[in-house]
PDB file of N, CA and C in Angstrom:
ATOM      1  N   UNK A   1      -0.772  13.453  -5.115  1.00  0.00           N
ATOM      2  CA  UNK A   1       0.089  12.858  -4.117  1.00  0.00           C
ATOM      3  C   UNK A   1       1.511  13.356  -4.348  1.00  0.00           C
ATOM      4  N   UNK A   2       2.386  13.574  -2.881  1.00  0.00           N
ATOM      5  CA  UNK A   2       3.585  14.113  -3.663  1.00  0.00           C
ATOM      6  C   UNK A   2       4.547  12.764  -3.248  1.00  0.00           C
ATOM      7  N   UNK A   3       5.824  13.307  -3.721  1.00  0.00           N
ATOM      8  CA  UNK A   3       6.760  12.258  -3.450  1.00  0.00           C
ATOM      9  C   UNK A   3       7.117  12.039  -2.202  1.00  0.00           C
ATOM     10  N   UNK A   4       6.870  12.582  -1.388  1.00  0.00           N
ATOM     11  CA  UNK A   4       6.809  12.250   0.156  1.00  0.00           C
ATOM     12  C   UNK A   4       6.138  11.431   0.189  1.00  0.00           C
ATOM     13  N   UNK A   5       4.387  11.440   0.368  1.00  0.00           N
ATOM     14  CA  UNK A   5       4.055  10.639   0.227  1.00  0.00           C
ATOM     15  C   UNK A   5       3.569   9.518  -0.435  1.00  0.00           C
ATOM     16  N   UNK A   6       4.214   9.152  -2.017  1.00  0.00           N
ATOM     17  CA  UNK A   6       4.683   7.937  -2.151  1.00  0.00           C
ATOM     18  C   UNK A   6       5.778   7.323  -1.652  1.00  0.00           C
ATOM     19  N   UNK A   7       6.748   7.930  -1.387  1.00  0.00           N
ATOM     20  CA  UNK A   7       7.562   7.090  -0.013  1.00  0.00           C
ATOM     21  C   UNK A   7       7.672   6.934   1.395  1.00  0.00           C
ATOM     22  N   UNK A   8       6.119   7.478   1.508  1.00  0.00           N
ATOM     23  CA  UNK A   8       5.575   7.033   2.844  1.00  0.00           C
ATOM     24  C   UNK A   8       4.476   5.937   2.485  1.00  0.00           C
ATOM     25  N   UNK A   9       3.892   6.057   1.515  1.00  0.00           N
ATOM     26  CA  UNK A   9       3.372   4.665   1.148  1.00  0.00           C
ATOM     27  C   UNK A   9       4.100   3.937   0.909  1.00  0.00           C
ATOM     28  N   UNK A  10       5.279   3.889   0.403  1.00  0.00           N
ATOM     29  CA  UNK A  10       6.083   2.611   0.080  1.00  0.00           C
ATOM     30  C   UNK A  10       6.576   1.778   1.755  1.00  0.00           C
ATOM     31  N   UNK A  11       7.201   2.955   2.439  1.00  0.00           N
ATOM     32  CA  UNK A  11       7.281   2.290   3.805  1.00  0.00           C
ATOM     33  C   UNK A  11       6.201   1.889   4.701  1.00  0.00           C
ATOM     34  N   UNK A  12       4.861   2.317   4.894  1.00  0.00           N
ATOM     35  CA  UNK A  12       3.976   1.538   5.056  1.00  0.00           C
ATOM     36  C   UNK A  12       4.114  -0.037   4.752  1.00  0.00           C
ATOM     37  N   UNK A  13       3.710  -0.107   3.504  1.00  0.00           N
ATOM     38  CA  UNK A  13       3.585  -1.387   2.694  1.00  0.00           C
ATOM     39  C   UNK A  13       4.454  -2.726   3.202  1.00  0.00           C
ATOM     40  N   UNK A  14       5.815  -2.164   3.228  1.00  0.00           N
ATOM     41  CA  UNK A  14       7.389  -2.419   3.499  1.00  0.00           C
ATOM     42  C   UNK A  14       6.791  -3.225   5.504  1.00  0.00           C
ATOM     43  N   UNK A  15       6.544  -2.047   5.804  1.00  0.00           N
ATOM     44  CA  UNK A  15       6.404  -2.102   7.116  1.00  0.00           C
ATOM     45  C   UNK A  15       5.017  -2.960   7.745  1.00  0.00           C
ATOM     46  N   UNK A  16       4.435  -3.428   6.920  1.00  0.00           N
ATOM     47  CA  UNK A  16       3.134  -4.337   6.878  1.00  0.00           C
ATOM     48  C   UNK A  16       3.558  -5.827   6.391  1.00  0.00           C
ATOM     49  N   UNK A  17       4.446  -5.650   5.213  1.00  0.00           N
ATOM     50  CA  UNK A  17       4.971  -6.922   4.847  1.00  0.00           C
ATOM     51  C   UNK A  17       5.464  -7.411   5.789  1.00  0.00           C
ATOM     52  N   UNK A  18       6.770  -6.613   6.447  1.00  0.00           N
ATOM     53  CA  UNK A  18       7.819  -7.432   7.174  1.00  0.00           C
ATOM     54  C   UNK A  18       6.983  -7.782   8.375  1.00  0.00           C
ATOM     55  N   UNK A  19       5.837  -7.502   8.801  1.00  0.00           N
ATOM     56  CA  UNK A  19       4.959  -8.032  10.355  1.00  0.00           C
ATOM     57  C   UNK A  19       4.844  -9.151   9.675  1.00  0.00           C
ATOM     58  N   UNK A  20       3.779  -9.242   8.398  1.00  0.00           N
ATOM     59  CA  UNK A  20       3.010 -10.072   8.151  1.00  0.00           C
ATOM     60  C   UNK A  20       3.887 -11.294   7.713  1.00  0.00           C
ATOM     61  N   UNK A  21       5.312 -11.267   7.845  1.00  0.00           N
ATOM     62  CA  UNK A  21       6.465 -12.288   7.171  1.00  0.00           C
ATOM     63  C   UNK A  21       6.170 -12.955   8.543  1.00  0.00           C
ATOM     64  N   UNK A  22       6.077 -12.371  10.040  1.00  0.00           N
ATOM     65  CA  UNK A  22       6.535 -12.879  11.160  1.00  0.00           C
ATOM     66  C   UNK A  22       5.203 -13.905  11.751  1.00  0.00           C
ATOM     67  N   UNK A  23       4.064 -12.992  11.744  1.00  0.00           N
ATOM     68  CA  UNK A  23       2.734 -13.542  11.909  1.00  0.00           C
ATOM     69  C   UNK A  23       1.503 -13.030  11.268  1.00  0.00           C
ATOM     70  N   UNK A  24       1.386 -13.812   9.732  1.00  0.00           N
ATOM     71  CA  UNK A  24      -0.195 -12.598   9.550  1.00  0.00           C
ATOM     72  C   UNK A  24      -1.239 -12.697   9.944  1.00  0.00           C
ATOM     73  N   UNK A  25      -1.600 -12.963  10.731  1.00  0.00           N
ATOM     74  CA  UNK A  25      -2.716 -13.251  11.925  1.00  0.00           C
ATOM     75  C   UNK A  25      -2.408 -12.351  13.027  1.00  0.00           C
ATOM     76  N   UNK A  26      -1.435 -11.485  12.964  1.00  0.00           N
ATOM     77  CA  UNK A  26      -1.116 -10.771  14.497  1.00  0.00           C
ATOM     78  C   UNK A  26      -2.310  -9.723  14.599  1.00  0.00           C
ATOM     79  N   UNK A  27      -2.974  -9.364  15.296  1.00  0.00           N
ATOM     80  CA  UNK A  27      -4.239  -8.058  15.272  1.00  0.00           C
ATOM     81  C   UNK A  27      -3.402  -7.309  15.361  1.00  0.00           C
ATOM     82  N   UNK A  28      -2.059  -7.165  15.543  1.00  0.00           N
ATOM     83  CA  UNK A  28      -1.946  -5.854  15.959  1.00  0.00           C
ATOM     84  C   UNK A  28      -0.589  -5.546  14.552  1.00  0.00           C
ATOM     85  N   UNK A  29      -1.579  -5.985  13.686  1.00  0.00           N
ATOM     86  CA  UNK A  29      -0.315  -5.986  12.118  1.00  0.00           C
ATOM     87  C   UNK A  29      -0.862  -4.853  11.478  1.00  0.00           C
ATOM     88  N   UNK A  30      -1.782  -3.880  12.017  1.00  0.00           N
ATOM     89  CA  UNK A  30      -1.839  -2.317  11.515  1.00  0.00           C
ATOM     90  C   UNK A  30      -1.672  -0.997  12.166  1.00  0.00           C
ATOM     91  N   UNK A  31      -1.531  -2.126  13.250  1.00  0.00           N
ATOM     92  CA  UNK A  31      -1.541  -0.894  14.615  1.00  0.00           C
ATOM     93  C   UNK A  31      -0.274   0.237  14.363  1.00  0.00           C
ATOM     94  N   UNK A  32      -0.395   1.387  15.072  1.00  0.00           N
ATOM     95  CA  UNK A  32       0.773   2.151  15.159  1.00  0.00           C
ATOM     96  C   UNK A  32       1.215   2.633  13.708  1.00  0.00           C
ATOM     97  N   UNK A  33       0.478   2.581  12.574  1.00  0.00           N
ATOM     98  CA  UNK A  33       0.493   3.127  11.734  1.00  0.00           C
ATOM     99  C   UNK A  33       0.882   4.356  11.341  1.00  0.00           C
ATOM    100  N   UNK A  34       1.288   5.074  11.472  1.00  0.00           N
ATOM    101  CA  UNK A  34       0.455   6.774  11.421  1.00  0.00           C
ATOM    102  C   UNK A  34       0.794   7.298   9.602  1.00  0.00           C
ATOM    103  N   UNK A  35      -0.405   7.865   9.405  1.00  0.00           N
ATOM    104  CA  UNK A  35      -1.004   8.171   7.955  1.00  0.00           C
ATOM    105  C   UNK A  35      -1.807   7.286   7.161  1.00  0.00           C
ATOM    106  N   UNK A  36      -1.959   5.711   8.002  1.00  0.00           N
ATOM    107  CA  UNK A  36      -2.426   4.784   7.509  1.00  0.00           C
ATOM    108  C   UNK A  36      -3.824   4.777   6.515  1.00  0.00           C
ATOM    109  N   UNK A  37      -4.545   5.775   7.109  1.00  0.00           N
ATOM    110  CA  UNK A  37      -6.075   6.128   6.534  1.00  0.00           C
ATOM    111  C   UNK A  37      -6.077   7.458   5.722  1.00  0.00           C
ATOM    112  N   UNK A  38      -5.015   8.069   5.954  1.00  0.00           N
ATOM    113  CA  UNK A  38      -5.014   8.873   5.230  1.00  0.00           C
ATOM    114  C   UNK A  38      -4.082   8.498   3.505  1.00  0.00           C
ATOM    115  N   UNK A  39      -2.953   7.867   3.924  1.00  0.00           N
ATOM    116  CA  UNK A  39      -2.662   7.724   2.678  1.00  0.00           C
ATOM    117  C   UNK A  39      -3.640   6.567   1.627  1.00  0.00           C
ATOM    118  N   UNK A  40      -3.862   5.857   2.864  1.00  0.00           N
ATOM    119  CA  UNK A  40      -4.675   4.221   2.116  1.00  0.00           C
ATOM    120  C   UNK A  40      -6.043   4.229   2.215  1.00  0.00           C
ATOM    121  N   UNK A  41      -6.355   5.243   2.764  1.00  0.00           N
ATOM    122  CA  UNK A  41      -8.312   5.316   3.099  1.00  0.00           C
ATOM    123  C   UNK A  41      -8.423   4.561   4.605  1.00  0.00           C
ATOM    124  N   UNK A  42      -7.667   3.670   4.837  1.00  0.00           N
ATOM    125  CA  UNK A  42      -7.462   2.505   6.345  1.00  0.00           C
ATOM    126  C   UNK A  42      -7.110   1.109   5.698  1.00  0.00           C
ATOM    127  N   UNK A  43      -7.525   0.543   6.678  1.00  0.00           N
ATOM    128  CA  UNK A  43      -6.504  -1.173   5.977  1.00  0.00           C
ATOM    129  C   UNK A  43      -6.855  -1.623   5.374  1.00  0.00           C
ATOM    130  N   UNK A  44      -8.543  -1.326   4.691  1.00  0.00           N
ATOM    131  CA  UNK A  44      -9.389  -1.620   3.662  1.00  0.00           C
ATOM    132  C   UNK A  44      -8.387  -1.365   2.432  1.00  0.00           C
ATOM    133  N   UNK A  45      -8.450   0.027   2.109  1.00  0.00           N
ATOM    134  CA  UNK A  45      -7.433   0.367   1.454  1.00  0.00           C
ATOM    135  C   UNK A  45      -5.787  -0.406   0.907  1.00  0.00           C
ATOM    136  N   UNK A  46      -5.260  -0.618   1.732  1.00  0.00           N
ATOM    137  CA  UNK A  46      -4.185  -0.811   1.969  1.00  0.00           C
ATOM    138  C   UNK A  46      -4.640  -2.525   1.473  1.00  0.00           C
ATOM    139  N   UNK A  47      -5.529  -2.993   2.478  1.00  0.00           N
ATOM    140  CA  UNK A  47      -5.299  -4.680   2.200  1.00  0.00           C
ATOM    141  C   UNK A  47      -5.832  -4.412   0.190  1.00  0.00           C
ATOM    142  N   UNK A  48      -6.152  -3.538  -0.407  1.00  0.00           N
ATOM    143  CA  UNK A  48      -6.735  -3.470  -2.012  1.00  0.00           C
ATOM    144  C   UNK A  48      -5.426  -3.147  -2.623  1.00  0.00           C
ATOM    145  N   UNK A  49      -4.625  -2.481  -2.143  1.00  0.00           N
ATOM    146  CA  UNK A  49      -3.561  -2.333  -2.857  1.00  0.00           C
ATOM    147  C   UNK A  49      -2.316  -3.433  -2.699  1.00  0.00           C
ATOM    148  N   UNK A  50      -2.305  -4.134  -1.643  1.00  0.00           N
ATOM    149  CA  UNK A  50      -1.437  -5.124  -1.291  1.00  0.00           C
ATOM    150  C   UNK A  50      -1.996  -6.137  -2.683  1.00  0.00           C
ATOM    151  N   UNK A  51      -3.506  -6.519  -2.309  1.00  0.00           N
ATOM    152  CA  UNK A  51      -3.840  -7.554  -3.385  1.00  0.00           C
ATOM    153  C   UNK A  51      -3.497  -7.315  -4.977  1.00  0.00           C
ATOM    154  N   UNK A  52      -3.450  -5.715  -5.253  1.00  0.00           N
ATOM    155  CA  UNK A  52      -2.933  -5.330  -6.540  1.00  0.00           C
ATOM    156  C   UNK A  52      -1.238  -5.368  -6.579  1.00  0.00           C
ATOM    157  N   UNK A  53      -0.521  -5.212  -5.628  1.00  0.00           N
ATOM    158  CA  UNK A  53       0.668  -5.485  -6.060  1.00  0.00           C
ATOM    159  C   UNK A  53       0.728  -7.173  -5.896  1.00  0.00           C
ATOM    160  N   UNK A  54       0.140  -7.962  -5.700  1.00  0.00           N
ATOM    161  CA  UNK A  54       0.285  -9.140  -5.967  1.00  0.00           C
ATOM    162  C   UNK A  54      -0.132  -9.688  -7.272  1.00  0.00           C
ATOM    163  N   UNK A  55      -1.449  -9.147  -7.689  1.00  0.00           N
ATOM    164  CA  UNK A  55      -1.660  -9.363  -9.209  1.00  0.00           C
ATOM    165  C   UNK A  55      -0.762  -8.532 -10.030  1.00  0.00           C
ATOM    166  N   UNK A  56      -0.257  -7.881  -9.846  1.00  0.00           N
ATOM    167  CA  UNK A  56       0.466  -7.002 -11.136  1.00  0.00           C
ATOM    168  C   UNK A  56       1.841  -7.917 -10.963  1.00  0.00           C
ATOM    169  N   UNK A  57       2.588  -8.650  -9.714  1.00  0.00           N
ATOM    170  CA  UNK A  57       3.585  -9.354  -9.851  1.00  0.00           C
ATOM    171  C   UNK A  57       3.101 -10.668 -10.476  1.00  0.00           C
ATOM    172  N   UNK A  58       2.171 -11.367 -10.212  1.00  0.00           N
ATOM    173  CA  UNK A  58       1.577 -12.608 -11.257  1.00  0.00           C
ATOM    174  C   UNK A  58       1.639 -12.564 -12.167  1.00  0.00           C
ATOM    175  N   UNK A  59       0.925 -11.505 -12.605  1.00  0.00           N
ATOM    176  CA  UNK A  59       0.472 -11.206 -14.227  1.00  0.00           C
ATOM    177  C   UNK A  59       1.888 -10.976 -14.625  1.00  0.00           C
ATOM    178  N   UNK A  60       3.119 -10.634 -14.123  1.00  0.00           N
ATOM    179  CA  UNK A  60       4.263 -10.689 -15.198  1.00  0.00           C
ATOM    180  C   UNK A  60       5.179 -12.150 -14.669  1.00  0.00           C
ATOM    181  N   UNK A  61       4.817 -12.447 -13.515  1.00  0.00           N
ATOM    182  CA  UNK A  61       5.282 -14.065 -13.727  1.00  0.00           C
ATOM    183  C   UNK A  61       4.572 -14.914 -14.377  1.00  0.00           C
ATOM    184  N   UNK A  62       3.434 -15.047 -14.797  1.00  0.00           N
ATOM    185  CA  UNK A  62       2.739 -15.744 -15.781  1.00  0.00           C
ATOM    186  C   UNK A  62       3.338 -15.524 -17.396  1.00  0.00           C
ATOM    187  N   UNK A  63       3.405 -14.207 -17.719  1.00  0.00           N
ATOM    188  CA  UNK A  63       3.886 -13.459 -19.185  1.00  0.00           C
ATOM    189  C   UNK A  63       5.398 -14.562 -19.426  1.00  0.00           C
ATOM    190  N   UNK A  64       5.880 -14.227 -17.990  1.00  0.00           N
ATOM    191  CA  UNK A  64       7.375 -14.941 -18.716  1.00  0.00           C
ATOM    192  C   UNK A  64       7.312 -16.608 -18.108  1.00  0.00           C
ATOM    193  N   UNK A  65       6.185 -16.904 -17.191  1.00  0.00           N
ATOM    194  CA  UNK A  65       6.581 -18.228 -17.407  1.00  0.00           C
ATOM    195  C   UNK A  65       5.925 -19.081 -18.326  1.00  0.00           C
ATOM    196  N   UNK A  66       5.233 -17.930 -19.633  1.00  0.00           N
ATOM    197  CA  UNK A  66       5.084 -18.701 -21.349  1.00  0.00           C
ATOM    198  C   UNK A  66       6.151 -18.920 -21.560  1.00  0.00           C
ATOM    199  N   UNK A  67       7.076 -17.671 -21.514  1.00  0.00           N
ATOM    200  CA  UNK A  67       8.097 -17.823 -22.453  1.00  0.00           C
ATOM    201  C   UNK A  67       9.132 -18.686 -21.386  1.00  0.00           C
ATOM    202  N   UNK A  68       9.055 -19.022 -20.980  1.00  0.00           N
ATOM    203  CA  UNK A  68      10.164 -20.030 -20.088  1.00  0.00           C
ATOM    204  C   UNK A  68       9.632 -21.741 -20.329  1.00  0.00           C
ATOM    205  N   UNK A  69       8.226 -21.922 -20.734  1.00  0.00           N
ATOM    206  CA  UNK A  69       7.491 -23.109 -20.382  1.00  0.00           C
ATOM    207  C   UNK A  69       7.661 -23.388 -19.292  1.00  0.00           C
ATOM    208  N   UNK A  70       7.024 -22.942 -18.165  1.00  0.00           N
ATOM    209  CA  UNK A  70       6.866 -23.081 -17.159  1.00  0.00           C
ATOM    210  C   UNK A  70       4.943 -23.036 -16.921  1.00  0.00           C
ATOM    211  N   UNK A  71       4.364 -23.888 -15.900  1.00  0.00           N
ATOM    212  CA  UNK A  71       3.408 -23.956 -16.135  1.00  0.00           C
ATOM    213  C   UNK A  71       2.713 -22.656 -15.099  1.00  0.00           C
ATOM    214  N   UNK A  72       1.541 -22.318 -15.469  1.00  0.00           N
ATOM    215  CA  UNK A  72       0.872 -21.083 -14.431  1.00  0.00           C
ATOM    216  C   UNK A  72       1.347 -21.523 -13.136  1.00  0.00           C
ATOM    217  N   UNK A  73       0.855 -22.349 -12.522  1.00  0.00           N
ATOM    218  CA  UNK A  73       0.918 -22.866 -11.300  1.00  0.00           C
ATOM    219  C   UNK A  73       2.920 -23.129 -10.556  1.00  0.00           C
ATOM    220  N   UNK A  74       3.960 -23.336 -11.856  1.00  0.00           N
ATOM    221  CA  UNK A  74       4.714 -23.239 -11.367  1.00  0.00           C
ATOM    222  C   UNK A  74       5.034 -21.482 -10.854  1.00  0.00           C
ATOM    223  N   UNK A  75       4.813 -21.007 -11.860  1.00  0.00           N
ATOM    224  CA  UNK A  75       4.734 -19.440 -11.657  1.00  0.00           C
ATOM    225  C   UNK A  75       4.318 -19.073 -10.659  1.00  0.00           C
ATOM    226  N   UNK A  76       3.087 -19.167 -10.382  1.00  0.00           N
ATOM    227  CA  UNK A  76       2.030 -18.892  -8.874  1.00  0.00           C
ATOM    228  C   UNK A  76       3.023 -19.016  -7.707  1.00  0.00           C
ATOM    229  N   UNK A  77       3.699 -20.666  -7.241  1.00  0.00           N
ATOM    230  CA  UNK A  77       4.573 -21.101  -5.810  1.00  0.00           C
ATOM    231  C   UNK A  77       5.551 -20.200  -6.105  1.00  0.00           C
ATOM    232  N   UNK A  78       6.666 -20.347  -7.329  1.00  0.00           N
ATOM    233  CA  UNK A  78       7.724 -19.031  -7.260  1.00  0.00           C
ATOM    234  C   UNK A  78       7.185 -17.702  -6.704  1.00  0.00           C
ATOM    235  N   UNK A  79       6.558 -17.443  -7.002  1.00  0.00           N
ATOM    236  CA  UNK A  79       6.225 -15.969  -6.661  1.00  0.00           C
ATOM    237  C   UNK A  79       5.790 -15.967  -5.142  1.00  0.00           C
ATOM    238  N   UNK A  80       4.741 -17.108  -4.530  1.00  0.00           N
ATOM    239  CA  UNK A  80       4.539 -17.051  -3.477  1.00  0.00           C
ATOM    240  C   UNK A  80       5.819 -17.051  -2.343  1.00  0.00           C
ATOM    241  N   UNK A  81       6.911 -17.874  -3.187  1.00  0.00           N
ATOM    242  CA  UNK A  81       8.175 -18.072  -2.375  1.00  0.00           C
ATOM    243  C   UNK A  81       9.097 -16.634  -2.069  1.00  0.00           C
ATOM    244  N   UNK A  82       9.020 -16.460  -3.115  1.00  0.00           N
ATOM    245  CA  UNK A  82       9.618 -14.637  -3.375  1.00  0.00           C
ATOM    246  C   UNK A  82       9.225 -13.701  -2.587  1.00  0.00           C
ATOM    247  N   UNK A  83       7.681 -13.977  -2.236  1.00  0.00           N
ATOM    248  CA  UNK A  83       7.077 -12.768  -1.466  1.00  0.00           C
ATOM    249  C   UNK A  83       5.772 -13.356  -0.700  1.00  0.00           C
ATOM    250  N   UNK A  84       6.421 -14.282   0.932  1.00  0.00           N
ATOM    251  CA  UNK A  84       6.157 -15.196   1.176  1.00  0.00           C
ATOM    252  C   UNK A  84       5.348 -14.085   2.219  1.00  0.00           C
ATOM    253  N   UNK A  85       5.258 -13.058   2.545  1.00  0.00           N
ATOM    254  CA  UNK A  85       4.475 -12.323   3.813  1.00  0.00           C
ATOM    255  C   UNK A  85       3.553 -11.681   3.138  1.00  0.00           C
ATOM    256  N   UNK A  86       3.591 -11.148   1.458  1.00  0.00           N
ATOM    257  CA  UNK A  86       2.446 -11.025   0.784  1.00  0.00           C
ATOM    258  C   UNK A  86       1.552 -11.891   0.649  1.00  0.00           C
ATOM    259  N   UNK A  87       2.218 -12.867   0.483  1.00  0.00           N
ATOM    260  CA  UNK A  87       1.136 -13.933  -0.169  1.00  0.00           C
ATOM    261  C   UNK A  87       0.438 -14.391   1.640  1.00  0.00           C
ATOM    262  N   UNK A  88       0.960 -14.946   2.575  1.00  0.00           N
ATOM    263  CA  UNK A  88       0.568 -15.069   3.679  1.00  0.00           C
ATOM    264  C   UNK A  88      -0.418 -14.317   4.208  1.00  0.00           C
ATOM    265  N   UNK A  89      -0.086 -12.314   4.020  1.00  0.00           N
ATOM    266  CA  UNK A  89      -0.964 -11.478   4.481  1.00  0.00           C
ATOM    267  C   UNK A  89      -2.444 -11.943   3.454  1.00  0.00           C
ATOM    268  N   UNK A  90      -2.063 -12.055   2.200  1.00  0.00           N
ATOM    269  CA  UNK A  90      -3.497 -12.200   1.762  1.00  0.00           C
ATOM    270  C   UNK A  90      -4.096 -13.481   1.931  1.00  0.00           C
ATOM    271  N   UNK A  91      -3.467 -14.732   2.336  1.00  0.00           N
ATOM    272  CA  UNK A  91      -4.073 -15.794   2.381  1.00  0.00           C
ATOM    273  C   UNK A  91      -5.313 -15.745   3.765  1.00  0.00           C
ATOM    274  N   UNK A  92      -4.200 -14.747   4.562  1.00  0.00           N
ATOM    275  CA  UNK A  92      -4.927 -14.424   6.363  1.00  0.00           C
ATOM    276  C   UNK A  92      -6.418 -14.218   5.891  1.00  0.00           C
ATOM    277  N   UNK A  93      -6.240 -12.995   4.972  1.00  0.00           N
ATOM    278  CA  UNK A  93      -7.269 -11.841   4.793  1.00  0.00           C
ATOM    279  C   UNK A  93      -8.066 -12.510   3.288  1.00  0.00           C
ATOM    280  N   UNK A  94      -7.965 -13.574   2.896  1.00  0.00           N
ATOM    281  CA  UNK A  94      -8.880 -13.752   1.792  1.00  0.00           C
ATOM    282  C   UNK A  94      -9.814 -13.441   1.108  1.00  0.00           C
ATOM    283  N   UNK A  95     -10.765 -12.374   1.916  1.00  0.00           N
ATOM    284  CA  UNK A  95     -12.161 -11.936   1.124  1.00  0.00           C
ATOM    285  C   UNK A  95     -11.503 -10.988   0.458  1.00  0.00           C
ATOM    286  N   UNK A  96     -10.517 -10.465   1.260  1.00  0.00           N
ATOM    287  CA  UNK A  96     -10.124  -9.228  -0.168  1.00  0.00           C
ATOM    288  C   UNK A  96      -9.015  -9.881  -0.954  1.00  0.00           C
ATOM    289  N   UNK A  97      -8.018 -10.507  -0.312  1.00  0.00           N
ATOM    290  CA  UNK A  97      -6.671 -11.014  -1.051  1.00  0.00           C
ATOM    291  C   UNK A  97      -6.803 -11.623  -2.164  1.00  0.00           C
ATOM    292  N   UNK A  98      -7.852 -12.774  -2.342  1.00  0.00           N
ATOM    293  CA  UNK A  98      -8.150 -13.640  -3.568  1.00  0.00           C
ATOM    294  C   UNK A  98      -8.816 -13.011  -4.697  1.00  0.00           C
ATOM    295  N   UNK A  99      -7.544 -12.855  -5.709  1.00  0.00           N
ATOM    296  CA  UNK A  99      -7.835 -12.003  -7.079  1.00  0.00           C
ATOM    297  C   UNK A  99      -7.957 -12.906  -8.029  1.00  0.00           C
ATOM    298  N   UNK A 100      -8.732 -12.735  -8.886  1.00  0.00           N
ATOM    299  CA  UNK A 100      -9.460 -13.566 -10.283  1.00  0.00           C
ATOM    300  C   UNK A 100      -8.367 -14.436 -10.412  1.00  0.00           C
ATOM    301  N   UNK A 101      -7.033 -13.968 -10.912  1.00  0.00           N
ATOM    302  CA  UNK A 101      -5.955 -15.314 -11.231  1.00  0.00           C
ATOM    303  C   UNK A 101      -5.690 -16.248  -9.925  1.00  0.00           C
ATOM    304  N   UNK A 102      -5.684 -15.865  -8.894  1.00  0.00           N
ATOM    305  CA  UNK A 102      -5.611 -17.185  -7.798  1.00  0.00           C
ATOM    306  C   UNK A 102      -6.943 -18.104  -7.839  1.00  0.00           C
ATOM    307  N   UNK A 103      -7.812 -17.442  -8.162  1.00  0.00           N
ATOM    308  CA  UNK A 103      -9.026 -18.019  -8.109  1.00  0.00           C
ATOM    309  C   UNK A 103      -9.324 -19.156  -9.627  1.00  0.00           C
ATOM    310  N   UNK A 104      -8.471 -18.212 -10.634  1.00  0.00           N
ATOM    311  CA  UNK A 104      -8.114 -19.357 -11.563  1.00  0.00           C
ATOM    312  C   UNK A 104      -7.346 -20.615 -12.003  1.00  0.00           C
ATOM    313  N   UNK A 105      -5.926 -20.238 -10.645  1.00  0.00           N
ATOM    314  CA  UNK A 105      -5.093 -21.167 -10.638  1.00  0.00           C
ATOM    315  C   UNK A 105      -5.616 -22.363 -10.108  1.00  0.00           C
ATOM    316  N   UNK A 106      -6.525 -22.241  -8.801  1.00  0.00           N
ATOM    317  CA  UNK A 106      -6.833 -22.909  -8.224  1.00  0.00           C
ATOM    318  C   UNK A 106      -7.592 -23.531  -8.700  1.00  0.00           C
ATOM    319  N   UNK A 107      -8.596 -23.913  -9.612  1.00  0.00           N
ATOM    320  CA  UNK A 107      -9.459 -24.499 -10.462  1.00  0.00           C
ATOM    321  C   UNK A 107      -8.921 -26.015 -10.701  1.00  0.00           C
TER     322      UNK A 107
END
């Protein structure tokens, strides 16, 4: 991949969030894409990597909310608050969005 297109994946991403901030339920929150399947495979893709940048931001709000004493679950809402069209896009899309630690918080 070159650096073009990782900063055409980054604006993708960018450009999926900010729909999904407005409505993530809109059908038409992939439309008009262009490179969409090619950089991401299609929204399959794309919705797998959205769910990984959400676990890789958990997994280091969890790390420091040991060291803060803060409990998992306070960690979890901060983060959801922080990145309120991520967390929304995956709540829409759940079969793929829900990664092992949401599935643990929720317990």
């Amino acid at each position: 991949m070159t650096w073009i297109d990782l900063h055409h994946r980054t604006e993708i991403v960018h450009t999926v969030l900010a729909r999904a901030a407005i409505n993530p339920n809109d059908p038409g929150l992939f439309a008009g894409i262009a490179d969409l399947d090619r950089l991401f495979g299609g929204v399959e893709g794309l919705l797998h990597a959205l769910a990984n940048r959400w676990d890789n931001h958990l997994h280091v709000k969890l790390e420091l909310a040991e060291l803060d004493g803060l409990t998992p679950t306070e960690a979890y809402l901060e983060l959801a608050a922080e990145q309120p069209g991520l967390r929304a896009l995956l709540d829409a899309r759940r079969a793929i969005g829900q990664t092992t630690r949401d599935r643990a918080l929720a317990r």
